[in-house]
Protein backbone atom coordinates (compact mmCIF):
# COMPACT_ATOMS: atom_id res chain seq x y z
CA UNK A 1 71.95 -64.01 105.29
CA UNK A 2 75.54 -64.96 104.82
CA UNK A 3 77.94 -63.60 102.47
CA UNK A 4 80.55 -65.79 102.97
CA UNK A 5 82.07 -68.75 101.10
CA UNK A 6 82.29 -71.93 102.54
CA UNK A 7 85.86 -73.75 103.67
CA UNK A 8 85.43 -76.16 100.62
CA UNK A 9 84.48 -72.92 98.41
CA UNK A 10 87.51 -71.19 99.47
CA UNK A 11 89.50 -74.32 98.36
CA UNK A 12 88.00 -74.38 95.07
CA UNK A 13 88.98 -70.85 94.43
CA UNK A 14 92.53 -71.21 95.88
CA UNK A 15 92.90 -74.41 93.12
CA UNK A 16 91.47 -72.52 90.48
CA UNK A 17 94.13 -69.57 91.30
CA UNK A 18 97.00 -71.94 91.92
CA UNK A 19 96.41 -73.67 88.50
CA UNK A 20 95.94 -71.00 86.51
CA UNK A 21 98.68 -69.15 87.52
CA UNK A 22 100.75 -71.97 86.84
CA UNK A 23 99.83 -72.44 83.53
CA UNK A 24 98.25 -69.33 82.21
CA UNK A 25 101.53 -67.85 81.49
CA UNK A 26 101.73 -64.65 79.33
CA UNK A 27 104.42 -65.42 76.76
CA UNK A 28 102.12 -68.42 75.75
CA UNK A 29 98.42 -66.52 75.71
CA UNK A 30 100.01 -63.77 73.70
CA UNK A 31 101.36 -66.66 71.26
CA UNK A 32 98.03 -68.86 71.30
CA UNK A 33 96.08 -66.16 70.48
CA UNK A 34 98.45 -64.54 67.89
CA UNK A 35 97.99 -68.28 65.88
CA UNK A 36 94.25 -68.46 67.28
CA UNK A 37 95.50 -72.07 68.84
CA UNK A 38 93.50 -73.82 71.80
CA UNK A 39 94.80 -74.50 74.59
CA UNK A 40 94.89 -78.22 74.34
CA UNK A 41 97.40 -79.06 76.73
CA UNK A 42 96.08 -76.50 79.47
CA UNK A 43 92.49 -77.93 78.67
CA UNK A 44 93.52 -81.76 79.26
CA UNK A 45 95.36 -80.76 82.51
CA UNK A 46 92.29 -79.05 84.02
CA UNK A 47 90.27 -82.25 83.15
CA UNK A 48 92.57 -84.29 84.41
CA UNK A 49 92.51 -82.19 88.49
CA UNK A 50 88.44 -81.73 87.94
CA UNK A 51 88.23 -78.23 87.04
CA UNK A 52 85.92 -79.49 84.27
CA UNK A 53 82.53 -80.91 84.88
CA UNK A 54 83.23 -79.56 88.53
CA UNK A 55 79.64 -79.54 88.76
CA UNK A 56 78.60 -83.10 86.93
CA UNK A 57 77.59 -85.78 89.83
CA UNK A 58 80.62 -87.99 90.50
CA UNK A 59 79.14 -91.01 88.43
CA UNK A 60 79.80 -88.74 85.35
CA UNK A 61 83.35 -88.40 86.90
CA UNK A 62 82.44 -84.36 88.50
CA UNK A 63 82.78 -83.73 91.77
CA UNK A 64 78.94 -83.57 92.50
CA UNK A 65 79.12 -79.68 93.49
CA UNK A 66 76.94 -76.73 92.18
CA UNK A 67 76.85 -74.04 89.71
CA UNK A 68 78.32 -71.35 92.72
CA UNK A 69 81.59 -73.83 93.04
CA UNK A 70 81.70 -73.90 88.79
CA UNK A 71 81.70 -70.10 88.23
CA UNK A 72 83.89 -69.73 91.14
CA UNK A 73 86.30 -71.40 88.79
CA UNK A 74 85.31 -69.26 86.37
CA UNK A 75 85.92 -66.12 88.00
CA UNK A 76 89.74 -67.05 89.05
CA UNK A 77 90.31 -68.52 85.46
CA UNK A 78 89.55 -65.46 83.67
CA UNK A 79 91.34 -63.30 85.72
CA UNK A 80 94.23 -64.69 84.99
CA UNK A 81 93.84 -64.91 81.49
CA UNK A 82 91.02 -63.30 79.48
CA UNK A 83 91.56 -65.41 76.58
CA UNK A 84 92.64 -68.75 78.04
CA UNK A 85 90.03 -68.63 80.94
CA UNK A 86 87.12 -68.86 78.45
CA UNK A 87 88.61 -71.20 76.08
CA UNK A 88 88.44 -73.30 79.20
CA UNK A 89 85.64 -72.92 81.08
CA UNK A 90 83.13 -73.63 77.73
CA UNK A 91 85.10 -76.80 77.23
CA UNK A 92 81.73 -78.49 78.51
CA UNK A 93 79.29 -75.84 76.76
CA UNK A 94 76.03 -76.98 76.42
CA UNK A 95 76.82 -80.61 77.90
CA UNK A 96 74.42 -79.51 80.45
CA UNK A 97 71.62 -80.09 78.19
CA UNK A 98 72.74 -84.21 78.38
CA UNK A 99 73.06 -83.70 81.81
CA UNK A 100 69.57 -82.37 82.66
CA UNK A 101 67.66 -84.18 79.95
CA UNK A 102 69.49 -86.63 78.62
CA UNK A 103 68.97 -90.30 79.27
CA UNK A 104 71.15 -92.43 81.36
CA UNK A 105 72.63 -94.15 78.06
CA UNK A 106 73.70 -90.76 76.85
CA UNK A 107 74.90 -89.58 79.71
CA UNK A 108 77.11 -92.18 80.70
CA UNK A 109 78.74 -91.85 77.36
CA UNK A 110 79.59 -88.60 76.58
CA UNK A 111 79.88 -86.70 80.54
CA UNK A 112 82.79 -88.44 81.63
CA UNK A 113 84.57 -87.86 78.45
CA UNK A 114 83.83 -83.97 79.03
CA UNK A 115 84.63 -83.99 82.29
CA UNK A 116 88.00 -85.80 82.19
CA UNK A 117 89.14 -83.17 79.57
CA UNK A 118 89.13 -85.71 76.57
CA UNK A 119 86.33 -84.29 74.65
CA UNK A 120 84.76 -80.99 74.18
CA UNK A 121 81.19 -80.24 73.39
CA UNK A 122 79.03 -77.39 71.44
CA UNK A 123 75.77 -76.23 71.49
CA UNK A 124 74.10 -76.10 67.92
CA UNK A 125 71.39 -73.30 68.58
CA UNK A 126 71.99 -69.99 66.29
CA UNK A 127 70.85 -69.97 62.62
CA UNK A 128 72.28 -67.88 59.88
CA UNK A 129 68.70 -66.38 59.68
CA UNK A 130 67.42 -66.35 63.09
CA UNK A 131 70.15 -65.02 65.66
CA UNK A 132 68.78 -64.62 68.82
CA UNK A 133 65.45 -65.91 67.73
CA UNK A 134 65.13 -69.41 68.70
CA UNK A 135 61.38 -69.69 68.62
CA UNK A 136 61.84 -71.48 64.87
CA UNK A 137 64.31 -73.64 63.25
CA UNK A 138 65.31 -74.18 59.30
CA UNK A 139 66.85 -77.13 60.46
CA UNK A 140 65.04 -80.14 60.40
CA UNK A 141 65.00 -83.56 61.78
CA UNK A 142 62.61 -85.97 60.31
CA UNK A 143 62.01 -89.58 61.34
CA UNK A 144 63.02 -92.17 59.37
CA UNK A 145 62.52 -95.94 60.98
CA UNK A 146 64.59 -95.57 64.28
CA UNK A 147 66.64 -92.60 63.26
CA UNK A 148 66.31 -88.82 62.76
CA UNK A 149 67.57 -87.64 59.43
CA UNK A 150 68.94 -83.74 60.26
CA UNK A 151 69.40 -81.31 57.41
CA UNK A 152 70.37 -77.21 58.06
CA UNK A 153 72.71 -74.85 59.02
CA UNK A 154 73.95 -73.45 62.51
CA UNK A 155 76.35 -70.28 62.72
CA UNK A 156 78.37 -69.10 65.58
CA UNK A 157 79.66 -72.45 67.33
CA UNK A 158 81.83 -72.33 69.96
CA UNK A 159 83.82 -75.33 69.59
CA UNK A 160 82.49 -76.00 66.17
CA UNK A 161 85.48 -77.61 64.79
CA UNK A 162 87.06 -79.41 67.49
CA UNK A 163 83.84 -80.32 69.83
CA UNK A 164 83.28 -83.96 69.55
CA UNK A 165 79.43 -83.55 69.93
CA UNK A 166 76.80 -81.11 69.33
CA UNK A 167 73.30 -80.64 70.85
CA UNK A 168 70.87 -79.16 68.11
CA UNK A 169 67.99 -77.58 67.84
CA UNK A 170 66.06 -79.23 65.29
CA UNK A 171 62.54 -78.48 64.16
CA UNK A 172 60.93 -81.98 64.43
CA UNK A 173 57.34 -80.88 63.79
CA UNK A 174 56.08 -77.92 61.25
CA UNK A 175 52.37 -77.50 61.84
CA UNK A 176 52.10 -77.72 65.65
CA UNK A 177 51.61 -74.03 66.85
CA UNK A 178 53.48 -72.11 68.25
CA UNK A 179 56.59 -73.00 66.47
CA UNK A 180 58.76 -73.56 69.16
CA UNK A 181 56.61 -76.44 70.12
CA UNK A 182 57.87 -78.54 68.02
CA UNK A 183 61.46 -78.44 68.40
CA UNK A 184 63.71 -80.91 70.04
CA UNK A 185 67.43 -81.34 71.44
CA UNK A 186 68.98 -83.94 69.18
CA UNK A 187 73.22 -85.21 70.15
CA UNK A 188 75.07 -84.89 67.01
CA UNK A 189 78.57 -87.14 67.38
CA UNK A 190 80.91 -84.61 65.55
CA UNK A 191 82.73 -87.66 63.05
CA UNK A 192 78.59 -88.40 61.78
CA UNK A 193 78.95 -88.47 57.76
CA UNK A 194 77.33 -85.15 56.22
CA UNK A 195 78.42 -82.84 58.87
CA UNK A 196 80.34 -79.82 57.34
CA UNK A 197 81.94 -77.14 59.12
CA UNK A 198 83.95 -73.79 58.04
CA UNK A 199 85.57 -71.05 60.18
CA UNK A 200 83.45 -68.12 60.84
CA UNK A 201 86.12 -65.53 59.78
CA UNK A 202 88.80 -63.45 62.04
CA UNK A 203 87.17 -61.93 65.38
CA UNK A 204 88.19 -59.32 67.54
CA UNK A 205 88.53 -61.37 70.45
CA UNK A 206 88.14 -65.04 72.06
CA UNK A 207 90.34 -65.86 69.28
CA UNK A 208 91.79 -68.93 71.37
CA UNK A 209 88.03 -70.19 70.59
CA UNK A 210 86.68 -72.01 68.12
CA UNK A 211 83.84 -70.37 66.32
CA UNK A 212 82.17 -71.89 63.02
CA UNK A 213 79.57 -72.51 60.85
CA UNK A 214 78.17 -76.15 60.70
CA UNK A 215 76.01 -77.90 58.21
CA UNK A 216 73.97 -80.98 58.56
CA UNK A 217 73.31 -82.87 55.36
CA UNK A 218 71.12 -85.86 55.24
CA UNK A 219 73.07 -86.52 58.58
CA UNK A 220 71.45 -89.83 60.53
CA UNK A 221 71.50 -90.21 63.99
CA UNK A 222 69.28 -92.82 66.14
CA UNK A 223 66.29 -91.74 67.81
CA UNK A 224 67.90 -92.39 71.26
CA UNK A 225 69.95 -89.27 70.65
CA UNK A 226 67.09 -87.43 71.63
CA UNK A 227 67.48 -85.33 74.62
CA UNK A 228 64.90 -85.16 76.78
CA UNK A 229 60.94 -85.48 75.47
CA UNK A 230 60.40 -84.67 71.82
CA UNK A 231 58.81 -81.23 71.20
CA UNK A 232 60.80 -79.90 74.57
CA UNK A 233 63.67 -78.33 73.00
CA UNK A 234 62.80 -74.91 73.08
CA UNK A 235 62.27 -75.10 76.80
CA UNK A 236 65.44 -77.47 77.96
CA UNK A 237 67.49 -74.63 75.60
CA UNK A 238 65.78 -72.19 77.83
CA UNK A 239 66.73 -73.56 81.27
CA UNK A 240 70.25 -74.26 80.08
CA UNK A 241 70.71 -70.49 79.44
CA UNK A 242 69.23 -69.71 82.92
CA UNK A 243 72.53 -71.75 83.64
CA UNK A 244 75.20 -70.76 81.14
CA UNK A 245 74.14 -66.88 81.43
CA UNK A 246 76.29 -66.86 85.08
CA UNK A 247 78.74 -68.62 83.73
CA UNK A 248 79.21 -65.79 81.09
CA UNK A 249 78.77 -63.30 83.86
CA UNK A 250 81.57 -64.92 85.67
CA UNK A 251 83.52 -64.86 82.72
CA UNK A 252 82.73 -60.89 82.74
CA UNK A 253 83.48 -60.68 86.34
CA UNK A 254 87.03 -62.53 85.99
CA UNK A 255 87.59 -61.02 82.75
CA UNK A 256 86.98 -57.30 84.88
CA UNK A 257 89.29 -57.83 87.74
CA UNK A 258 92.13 -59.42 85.70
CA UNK A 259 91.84 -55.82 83.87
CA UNK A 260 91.63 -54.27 87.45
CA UNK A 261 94.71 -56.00 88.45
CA UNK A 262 96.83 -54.78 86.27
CA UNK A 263 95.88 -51.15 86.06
CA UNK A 264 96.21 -51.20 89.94
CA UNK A 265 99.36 -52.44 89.55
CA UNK A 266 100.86 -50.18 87.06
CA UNK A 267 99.54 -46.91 88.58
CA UNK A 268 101.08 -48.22 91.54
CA UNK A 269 104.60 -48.09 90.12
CA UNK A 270 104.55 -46.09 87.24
CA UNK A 271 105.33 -42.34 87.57
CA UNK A 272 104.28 -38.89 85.65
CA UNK A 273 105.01 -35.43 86.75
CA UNK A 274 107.15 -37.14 89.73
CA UNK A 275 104.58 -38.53 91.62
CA UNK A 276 102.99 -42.48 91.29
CA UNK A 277 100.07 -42.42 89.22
CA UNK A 278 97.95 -43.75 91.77
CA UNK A 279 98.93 -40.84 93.86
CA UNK A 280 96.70 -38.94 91.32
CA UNK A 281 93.01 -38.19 92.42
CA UNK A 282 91.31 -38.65 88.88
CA UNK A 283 93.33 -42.34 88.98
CA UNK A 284 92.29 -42.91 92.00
CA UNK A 285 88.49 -42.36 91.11
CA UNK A 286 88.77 -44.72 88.25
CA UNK A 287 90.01 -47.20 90.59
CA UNK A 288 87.04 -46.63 93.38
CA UNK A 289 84.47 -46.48 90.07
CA UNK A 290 86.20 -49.93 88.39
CA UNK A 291 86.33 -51.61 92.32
CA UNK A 292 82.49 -51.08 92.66
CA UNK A 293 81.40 -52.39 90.02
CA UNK A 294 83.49 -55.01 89.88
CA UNK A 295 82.28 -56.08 93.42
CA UNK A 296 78.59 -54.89 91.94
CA UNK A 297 78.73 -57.90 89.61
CA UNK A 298 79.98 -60.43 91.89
CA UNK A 299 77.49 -59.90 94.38
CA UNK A 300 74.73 -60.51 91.47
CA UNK A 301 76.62 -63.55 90.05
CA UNK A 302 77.34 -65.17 93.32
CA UNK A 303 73.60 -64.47 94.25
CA UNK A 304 72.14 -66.15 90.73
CA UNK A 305 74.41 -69.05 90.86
CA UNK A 306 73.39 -69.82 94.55
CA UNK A 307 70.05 -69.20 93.42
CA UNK A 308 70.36 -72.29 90.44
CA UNK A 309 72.45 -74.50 92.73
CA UNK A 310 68.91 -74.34 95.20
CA UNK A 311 67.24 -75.31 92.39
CA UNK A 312 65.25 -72.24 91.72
CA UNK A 313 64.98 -71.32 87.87
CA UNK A 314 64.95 -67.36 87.80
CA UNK A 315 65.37 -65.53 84.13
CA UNK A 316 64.98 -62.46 85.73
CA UNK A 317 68.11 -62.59 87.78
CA UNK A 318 70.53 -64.45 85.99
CA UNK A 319 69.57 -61.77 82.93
CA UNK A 320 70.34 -59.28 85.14
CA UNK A 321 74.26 -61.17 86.03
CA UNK A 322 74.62 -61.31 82.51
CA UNK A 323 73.64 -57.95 81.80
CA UNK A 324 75.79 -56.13 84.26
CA UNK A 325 79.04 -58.21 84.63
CA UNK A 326 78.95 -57.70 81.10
CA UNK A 327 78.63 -54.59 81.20
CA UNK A 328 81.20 -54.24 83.78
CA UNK A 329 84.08 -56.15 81.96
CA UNK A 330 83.65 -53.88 78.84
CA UNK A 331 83.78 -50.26 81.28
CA UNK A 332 86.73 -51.70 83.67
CA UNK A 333 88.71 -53.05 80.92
CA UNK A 334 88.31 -49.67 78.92
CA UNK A 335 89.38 -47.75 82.11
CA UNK A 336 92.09 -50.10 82.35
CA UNK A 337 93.71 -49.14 78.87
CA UNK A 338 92.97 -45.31 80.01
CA UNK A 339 94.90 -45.42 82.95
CA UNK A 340 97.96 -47.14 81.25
CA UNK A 341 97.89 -44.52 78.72
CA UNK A 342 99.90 -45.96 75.44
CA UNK A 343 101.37 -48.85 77.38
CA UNK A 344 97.33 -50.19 77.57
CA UNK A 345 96.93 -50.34 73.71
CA UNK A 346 99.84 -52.34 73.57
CA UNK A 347 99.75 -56.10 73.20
CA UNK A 348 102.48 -56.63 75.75
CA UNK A 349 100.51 -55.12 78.39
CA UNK A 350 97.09 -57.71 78.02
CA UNK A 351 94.68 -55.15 79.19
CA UNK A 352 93.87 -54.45 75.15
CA UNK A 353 93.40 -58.12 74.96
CA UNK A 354 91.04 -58.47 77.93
CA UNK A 355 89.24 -55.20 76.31
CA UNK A 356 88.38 -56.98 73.13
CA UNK A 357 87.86 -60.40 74.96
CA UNK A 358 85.25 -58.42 77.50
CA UNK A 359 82.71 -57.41 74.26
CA UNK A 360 81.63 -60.93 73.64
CA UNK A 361 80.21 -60.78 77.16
CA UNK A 362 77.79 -58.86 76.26
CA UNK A 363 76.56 -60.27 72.79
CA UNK A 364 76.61 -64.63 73.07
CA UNK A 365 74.35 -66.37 75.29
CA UNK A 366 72.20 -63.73 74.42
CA UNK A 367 73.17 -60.00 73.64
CA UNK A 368 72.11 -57.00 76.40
CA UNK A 369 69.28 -56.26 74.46
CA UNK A 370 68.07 -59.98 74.79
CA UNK A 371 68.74 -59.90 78.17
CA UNK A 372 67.06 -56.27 78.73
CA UNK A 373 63.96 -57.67 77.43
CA UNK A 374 63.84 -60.59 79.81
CA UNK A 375 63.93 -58.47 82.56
CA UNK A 376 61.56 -56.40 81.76
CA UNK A 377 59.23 -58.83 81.22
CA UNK A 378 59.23 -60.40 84.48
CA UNK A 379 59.10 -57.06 86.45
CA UNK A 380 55.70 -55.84 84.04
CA UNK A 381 54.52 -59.45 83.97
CA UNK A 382 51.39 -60.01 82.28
CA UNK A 383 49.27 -56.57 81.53
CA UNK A 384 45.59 -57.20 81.47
């Protein structure tokens, strides 16, 4: 069993650090997020040095390497920068789904335009009605000669507004039972007439993101947008998840030790009663409970991410990344704020900001709960 990274690994993470700390500067997070802006430029340049698509095969312009080297990025992005880390690393959300099931045609098309930074993509999943249920769909697809005609609603887009496709779940047949049966993955290009979209409404963090509401009205597409077999939706939705949940737990984990970093750096300078606050033996059990965990939730992302690159599918333990590097960025960023006292709940000190980016951690790409139920599952299994 080894725990370390390989010499190419280590160069991957040493890119991802040199980059973003080039261009994940604090004056311009604190302004992006004040005017909820993307960050266009940063975005482009990361496509442009392969930091996007990293793990795409090189025919769809990646680099052909796994999901371990792609959250590896992830980790060193949002530890920089809470805010600007995620806005980045779900540039290609749910363009795994074309990449798994799609056919060559589609593929071709739309991964090199995602990987090169000139496009970004969304998944079209959540319902107003359903949440985390995805076992139905009120939106429909129905076949009409050789094209699908797609009418509903989807809420909670990442990307809504700016994404140049969408994959969504459509319900393509009502009477086959269960429901989820007959739902398929259906590309949506984002400029199709009768696609609507609105802004979801101020959130408390990840407000560099795009997050909206889209409707589909009479909206045509050919039948060659489907992804993957017909009726197979529900289950290539399923294995993406398997995929994007470590990429959210790496997005915990970086989110975590960017909080980390600067607590341990304050304490380290700043002084009360005329000692260094780190001197202090309550701060310095924060810091051995926030380091712990922290290093908790990288062992269990690292571990699920090698597990996908070796093409093993396991729920159970990329639930459980999710879960607890979730879990992790909320406590270490709250401890963070603690130990800088009334600096920490100041916006000039980013530790508030990584606080209220940490929360959505634990609620898309399937809340704790969701997660907590998936878990249990596989360790009852089936009771006779």
């Amino acid at each position: 069993m080894d725990f370390e990274l390989s010499k190419s690994q280590k160069e991957i993470q040493k890119a991802a650090y040199d980059f973003a700390k080039g261009e994940f500067k604090k004056e311009l997070a604190l302004e992006l997020e004040k005017n909820h802006e993307y960050p266009t430029d940063i975005w482009k340049k990361a496509g442009e040095l392969g930091f996007i698509g990293i793990h795409f095969p090189e025919e769809y312009s990646g680099q052909g390497l796994g999901v371990l080297e792609n959250i590896l990025v992830t980790e060193e992005f949002c530890r920089r920068d809470s805010s600007i880390g995620s806005a980045i690393i779900l540039a290609s959300f749910a363009s795994e789904c074309v990449l798994r099931g799609g056919s060559e045609e589609l593929k071709k098309k739309f991964l090199p335009e995602v990987a090169e930074g000139r496009m970004l993509s969304a998944g079209a999943f959540t319902e107003p009605d359903h949440g985390s249920d995805i076992t139905s769909m009120h939106t429909t697809a129905v076949k009409d000669g050789d094209e699908w005609v797609i009418n509903g609603t989807k809420t909670f887009i990442s990307n809504g507004e700016i994404a140049g496709f969408f994959c969504v779940m459509c319900q393509t047949d009502d009477d086959v039972k269960p429901s989820y049966k007959g739902i398929s993955l259906i590309l949506v290009e984002a400029d199709r007439p009768g696609i609507g979209c609105s802004d979801v409404g101020e959130k408390m963090g990840i407000r560099m993101m795009k997050t909206n509401e889209i409707t589909f009205k009479d909206v045509r597409v050919p039948l060659t947008n489907t992804i993957g077999e017909e009726g197979k939706g529900f289950y290539q939705v399923l294995e993406f998840f398997d995929e994007s949940r470590i990429l959210i737990a790496a997005q915990g984990l970086g989110t975590a030790q960017g909080a980390f970093d600067r607590a341990l750096d304050y304490v380290k300078q700043r002084e009360q009663f005329g000692k260094k606050i780190a001197q202090f033996q309550v701060s310095q059990h924060k810091l051995a409970d926030m380091a712990t965990k922290i290093e908790l939730a990288r062992l269990i992302t690292y571990k699920a991410a090698w597990n996908f690159s070796q093409g093993r599918i396991d729920p159970k333990l990329t639930s459980m990344a999710k879960m607890f590097a979730g879990r992790t960025a909320v406590e270490v960023a709250d401890e963070a704020i603690q130990l800088l006292g009334g600096y920490g709940y100041m916006t000039e000190y980013e530790v508030e900001r990584f606080y209220r980016d940490a929360k959505i951690c634990e609620i898309y790409e399937g809340t704790k709960e969701i997660q907590k139920n998936t878990i249990a599952s596989a360790v009852i299994g089936k009771i006779k």
